[in-house]
N, C-alpha and C. Protein backbone atom coordinates (compact mmCIF):
# COMPACT_ATOMS: atom_id res chain seq x y z
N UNK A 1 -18.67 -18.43 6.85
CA UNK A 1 -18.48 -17.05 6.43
C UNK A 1 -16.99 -16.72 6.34
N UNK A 2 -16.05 -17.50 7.16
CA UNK A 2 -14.73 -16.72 7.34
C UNK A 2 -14.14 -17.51 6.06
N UNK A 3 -14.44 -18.40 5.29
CA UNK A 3 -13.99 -19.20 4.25
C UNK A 3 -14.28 -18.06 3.29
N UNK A 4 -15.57 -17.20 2.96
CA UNK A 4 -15.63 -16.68 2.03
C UNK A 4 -15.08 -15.35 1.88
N UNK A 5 -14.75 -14.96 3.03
CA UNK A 5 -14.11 -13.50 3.78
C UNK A 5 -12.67 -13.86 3.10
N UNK A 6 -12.04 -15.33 2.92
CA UNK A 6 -10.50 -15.32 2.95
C UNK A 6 -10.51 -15.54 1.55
N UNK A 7 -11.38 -15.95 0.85
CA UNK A 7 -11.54 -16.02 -0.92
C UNK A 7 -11.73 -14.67 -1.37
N UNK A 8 -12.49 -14.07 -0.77
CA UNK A 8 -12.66 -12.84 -0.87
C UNK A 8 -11.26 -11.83 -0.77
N UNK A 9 -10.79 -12.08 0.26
CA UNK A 9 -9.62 -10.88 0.54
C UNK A 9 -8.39 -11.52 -0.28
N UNK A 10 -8.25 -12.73 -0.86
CA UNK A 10 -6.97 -13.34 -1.41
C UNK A 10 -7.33 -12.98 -2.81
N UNK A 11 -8.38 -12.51 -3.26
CA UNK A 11 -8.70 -12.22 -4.58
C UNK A 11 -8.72 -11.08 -4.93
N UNK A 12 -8.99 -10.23 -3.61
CA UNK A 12 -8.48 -8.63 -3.87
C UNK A 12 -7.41 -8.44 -4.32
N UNK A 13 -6.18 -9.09 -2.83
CA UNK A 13 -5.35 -8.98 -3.25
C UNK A 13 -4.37 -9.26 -4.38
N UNK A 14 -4.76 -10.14 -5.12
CA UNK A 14 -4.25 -10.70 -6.66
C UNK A 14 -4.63 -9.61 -7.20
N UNK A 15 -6.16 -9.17 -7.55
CA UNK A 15 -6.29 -8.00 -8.40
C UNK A 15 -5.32 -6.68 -7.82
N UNK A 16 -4.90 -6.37 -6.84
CA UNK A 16 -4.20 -5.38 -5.83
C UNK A 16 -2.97 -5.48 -7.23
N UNK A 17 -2.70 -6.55 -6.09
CA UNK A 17 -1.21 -6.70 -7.51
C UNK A 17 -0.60 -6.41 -8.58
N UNK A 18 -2.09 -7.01 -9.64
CA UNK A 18 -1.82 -6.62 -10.96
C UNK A 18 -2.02 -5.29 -11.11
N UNK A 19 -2.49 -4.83 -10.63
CA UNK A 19 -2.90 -3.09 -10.47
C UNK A 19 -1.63 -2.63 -10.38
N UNK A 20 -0.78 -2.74 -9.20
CA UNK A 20 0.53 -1.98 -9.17
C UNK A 20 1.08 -2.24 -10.10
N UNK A 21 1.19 -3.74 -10.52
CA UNK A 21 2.10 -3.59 -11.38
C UNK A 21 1.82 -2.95 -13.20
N UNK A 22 0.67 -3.16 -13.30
CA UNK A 22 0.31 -1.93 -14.23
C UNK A 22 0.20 -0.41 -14.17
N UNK A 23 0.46 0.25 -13.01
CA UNK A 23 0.10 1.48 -12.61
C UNK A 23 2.25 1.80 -12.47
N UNK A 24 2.54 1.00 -12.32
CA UNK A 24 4.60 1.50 -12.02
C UNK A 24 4.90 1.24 -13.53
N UNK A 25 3.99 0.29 -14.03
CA UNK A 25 4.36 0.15 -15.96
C UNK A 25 3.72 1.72 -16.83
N UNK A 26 3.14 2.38 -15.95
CA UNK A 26 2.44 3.26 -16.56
C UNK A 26 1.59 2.92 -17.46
N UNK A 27 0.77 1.70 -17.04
CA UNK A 27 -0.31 1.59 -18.02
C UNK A 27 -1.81 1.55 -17.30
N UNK A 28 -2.87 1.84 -18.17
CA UNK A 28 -4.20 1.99 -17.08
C UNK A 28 -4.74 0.28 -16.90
N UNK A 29 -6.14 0.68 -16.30
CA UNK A 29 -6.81 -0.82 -16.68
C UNK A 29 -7.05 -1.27 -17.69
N UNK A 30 -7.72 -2.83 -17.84
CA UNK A 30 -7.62 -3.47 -19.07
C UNK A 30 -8.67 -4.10 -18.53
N UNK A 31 -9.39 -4.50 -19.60
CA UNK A 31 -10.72 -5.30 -19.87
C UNK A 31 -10.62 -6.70 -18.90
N UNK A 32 -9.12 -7.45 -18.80
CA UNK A 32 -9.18 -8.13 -18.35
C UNK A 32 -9.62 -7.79 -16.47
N UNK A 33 -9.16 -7.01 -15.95
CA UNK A 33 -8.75 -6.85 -14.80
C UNK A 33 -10.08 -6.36 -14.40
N UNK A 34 -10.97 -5.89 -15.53
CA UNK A 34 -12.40 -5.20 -15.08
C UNK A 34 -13.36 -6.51 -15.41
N UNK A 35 -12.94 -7.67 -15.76
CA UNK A 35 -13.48 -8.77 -15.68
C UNK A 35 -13.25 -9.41 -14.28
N UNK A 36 -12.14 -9.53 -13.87
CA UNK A 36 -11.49 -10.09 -12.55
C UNK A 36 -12.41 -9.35 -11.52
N UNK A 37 -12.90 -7.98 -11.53
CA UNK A 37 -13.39 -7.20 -10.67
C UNK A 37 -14.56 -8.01 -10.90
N UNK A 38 -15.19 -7.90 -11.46
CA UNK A 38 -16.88 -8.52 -12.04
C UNK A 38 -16.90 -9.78 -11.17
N UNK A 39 -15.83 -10.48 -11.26
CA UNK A 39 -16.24 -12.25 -10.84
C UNK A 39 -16.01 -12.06 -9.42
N UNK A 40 -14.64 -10.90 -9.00
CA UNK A 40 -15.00 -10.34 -7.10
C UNK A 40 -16.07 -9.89 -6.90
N UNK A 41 -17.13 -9.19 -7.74
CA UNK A 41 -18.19 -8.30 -7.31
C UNK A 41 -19.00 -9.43 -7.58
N UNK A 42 -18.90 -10.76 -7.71
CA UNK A 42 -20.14 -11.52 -7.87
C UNK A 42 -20.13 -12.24 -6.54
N UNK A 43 -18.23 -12.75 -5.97
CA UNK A 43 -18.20 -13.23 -4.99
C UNK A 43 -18.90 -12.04 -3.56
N UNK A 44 -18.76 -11.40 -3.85
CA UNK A 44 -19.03 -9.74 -2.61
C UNK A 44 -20.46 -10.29 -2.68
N UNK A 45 -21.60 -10.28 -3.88
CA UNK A 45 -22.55 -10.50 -3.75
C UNK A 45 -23.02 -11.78 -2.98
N UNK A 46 -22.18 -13.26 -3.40
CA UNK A 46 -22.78 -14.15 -2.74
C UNK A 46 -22.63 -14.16 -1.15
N UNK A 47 -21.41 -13.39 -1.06
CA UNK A 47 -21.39 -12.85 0.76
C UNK A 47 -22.29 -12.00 1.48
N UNK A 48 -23.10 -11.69 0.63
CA UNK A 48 -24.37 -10.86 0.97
C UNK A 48 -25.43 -12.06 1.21
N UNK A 49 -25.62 -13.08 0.19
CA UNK A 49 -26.82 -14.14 0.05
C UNK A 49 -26.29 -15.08 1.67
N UNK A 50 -25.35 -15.11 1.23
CA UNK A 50 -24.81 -16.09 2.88
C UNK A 50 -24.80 -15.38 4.23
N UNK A 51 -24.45 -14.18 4.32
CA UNK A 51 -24.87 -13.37 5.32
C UNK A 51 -26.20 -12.86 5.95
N UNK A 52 -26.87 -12.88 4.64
CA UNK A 52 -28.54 -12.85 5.12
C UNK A 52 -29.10 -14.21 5.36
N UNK A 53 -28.69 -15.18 4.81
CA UNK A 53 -29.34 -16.57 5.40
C UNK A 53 -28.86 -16.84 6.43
N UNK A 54 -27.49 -16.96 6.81
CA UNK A 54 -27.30 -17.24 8.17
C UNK A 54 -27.74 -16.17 9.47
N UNK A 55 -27.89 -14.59 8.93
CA UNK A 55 -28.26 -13.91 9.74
C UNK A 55 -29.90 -14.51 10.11
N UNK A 56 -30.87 -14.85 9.10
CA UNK A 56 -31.88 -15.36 9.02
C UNK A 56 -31.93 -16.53 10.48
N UNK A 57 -30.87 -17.36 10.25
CA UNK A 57 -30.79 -18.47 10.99
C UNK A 57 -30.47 -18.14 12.43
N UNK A 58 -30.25 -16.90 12.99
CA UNK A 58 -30.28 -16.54 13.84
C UNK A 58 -28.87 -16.03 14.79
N UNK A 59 -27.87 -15.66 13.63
CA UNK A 59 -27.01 -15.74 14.32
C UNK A 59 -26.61 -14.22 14.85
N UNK A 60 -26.12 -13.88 16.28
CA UNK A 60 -26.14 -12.91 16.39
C UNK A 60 -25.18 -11.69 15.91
N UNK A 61 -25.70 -10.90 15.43
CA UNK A 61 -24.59 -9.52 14.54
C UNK A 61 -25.20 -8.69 14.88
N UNK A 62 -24.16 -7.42 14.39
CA UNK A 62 -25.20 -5.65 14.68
C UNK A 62 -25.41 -6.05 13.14
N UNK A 63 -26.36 -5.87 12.77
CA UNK A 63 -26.67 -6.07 11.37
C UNK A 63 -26.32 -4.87 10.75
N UNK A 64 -27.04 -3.48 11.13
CA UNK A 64 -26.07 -2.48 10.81
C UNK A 64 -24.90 -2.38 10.17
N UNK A 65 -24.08 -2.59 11.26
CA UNK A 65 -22.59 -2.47 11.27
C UNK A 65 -22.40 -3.33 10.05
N UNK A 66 -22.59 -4.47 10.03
CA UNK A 66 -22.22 -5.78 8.86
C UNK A 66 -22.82 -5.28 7.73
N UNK A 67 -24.33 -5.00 7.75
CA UNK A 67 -24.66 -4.46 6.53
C UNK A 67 -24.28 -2.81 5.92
N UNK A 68 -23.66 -2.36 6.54
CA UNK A 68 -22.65 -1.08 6.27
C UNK A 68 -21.75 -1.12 5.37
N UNK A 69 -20.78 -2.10 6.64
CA UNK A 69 -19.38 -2.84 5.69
C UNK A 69 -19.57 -3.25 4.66
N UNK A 70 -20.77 -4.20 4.23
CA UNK A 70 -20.99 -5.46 2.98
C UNK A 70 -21.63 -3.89 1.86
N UNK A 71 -22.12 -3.55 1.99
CA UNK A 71 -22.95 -2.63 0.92
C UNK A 71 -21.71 -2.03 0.31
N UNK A 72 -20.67 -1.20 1.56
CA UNK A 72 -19.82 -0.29 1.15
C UNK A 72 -19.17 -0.87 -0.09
N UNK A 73 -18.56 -2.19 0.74
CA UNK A 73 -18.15 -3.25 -0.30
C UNK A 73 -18.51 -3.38 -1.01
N UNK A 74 -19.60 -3.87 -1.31
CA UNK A 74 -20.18 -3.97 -3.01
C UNK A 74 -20.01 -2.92 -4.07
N UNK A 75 -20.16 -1.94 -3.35
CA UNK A 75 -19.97 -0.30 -4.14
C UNK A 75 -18.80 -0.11 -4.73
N UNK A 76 -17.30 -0.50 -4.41
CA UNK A 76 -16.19 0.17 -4.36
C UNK A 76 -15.76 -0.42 -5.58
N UNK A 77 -15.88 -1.55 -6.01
CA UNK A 77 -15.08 -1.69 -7.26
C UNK A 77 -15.65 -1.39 -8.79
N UNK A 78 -17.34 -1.49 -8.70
CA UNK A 78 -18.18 -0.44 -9.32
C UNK A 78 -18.05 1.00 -9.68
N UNK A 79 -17.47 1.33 -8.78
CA UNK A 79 -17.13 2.61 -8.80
C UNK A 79 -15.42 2.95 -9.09
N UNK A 80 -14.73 1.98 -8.95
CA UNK A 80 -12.89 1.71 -9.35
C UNK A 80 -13.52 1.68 -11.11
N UNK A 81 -14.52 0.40 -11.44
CA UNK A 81 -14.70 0.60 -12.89
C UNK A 81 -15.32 2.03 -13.62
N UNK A 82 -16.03 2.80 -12.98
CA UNK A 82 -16.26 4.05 -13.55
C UNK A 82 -15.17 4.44 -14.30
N UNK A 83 -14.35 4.57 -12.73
CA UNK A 83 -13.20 5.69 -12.91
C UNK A 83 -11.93 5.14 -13.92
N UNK A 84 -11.99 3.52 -14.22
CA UNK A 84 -10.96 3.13 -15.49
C UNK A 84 -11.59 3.16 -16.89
N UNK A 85 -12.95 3.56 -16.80
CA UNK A 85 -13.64 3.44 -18.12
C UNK A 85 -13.30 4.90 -18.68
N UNK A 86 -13.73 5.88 -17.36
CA UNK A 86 -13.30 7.46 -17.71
C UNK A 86 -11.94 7.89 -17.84
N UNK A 87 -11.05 7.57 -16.67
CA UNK A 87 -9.52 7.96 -16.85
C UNK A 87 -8.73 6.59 -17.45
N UNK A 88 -8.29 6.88 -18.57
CA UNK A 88 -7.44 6.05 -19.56
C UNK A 88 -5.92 6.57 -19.03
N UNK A 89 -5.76 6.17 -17.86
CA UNK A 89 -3.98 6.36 -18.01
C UNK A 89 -3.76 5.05 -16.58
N UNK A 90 -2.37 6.11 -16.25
CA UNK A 90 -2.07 5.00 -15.23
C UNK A 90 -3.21 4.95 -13.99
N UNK A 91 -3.51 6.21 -13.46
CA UNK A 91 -4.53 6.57 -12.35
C UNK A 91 -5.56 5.69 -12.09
N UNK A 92 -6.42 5.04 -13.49
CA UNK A 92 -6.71 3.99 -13.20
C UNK A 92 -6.95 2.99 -12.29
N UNK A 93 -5.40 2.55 -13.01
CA UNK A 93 -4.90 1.20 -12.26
C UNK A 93 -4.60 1.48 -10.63
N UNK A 94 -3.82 2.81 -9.77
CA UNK A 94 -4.03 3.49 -9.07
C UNK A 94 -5.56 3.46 -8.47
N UNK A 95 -6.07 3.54 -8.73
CA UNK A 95 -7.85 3.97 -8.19
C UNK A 95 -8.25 2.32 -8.25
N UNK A 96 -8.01 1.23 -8.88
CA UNK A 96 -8.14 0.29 -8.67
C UNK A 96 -7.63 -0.79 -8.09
N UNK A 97 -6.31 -0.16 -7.76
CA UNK A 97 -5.48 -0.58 -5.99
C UNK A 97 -6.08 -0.30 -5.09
N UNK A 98 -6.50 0.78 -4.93
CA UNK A 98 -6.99 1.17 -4.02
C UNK A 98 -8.38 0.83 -3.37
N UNK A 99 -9.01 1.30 -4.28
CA UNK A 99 -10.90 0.03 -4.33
C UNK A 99 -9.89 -1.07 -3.37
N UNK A 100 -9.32 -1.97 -4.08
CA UNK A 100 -8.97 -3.81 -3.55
C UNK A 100 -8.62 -3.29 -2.53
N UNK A 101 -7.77 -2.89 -1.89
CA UNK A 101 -7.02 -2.64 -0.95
C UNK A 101 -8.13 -1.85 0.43
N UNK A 102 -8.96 -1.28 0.02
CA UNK A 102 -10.08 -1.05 0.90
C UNK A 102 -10.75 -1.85 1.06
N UNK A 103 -11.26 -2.71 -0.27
CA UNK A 103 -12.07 -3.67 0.14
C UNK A 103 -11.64 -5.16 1.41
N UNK A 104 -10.64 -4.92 1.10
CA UNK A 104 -9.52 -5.96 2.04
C UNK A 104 -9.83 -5.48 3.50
N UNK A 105 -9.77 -4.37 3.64
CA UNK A 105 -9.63 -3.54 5.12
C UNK A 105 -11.12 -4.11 5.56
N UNK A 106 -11.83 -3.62 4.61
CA UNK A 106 -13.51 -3.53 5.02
C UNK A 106 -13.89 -5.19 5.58
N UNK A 107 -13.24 -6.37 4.04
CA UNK A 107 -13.63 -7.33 4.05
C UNK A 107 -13.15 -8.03 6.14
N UNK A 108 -11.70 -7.38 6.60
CA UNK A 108 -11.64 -7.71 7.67
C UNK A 108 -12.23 -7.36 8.65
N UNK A 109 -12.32 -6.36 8.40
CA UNK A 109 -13.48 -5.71 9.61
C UNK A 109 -14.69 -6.39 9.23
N UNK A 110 -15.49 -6.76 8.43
CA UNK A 110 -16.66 -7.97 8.55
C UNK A 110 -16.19 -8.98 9.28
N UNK A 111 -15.12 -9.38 9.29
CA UNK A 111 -15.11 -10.99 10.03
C UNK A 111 -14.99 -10.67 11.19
N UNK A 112 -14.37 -9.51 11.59
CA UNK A 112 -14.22 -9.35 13.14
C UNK A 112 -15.69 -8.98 13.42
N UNK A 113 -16.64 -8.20 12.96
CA UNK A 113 -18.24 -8.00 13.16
C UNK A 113 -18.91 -9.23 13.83
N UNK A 114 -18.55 -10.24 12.88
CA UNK A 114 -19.00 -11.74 12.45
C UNK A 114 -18.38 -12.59 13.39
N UNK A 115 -17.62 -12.30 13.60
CA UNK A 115 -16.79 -13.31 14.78
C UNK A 115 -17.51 -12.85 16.37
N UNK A 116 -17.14 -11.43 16.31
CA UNK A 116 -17.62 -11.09 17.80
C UNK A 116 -18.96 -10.73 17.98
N UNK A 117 -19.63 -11.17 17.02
CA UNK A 117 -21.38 -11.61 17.04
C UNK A 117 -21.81 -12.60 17.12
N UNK A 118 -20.75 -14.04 17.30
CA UNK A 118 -21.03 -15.13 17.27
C UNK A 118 -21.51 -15.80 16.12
N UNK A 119 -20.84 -15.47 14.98
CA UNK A 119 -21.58 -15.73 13.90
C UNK A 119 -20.80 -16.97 13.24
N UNK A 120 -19.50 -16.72 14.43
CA UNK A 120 -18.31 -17.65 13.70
C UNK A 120 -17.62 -17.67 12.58
């Protein structure tokens, strides 16, 4: 799990990136970057398929708590794409720093869930 937690948060942060640096260029999102989100929101998903099988396998978590974090997660860049489909400016790219940059926070707070549940 902590392998996919660190693919996960190193890929936010790349999308993080390009965000600022399109949002200080004053330009919004771009098709590309709402593709980049798509292939994170597929990885978010398979951290859901691996989290329920190993939870399956018995490992101990507040499931709650983990399934809180992971849902929230899934939601946030779904909802970063709303808001670049509707606002065409820089704000955007802004609102889609931000999504990554939460999702980063969130994605760590899963591993610490996951860690101090013995989930490893």
């Amino acid at each position: 799990m902590s392998i996919v937690i660190a693919v996960l948060v190193g890929a936010a942060l790349l999308l993080a990136i390009w965000g600022v640096v399109r949002a200080v260029r004053d330009q919004a999102v771009i098709l590309r970057q709402l593709l980049a989100g798509a292939v994170l929101e597929l990885g978010i998903v398979v951290q859901m398929v691996v989290a329920a099988v190993l939870t399956a396998r018995g490992h101990v978590v507040d499931g709650v708590l983990l399934w809180g974090y992971l849902v929230t997660t899934a939601l946030l860049l779904p909802a970063a794409a709303v808001v670049a489909v509707a606002e065409r400016s820089r704000w955007s790219s802004v609102v889609l720093v931000a999504a990554c940059v939460t999702m980063m926070v969130l994605q760590l707070r899963v591993h610490q869930i996951w860690v101090s549940g013995g989930g490893g």
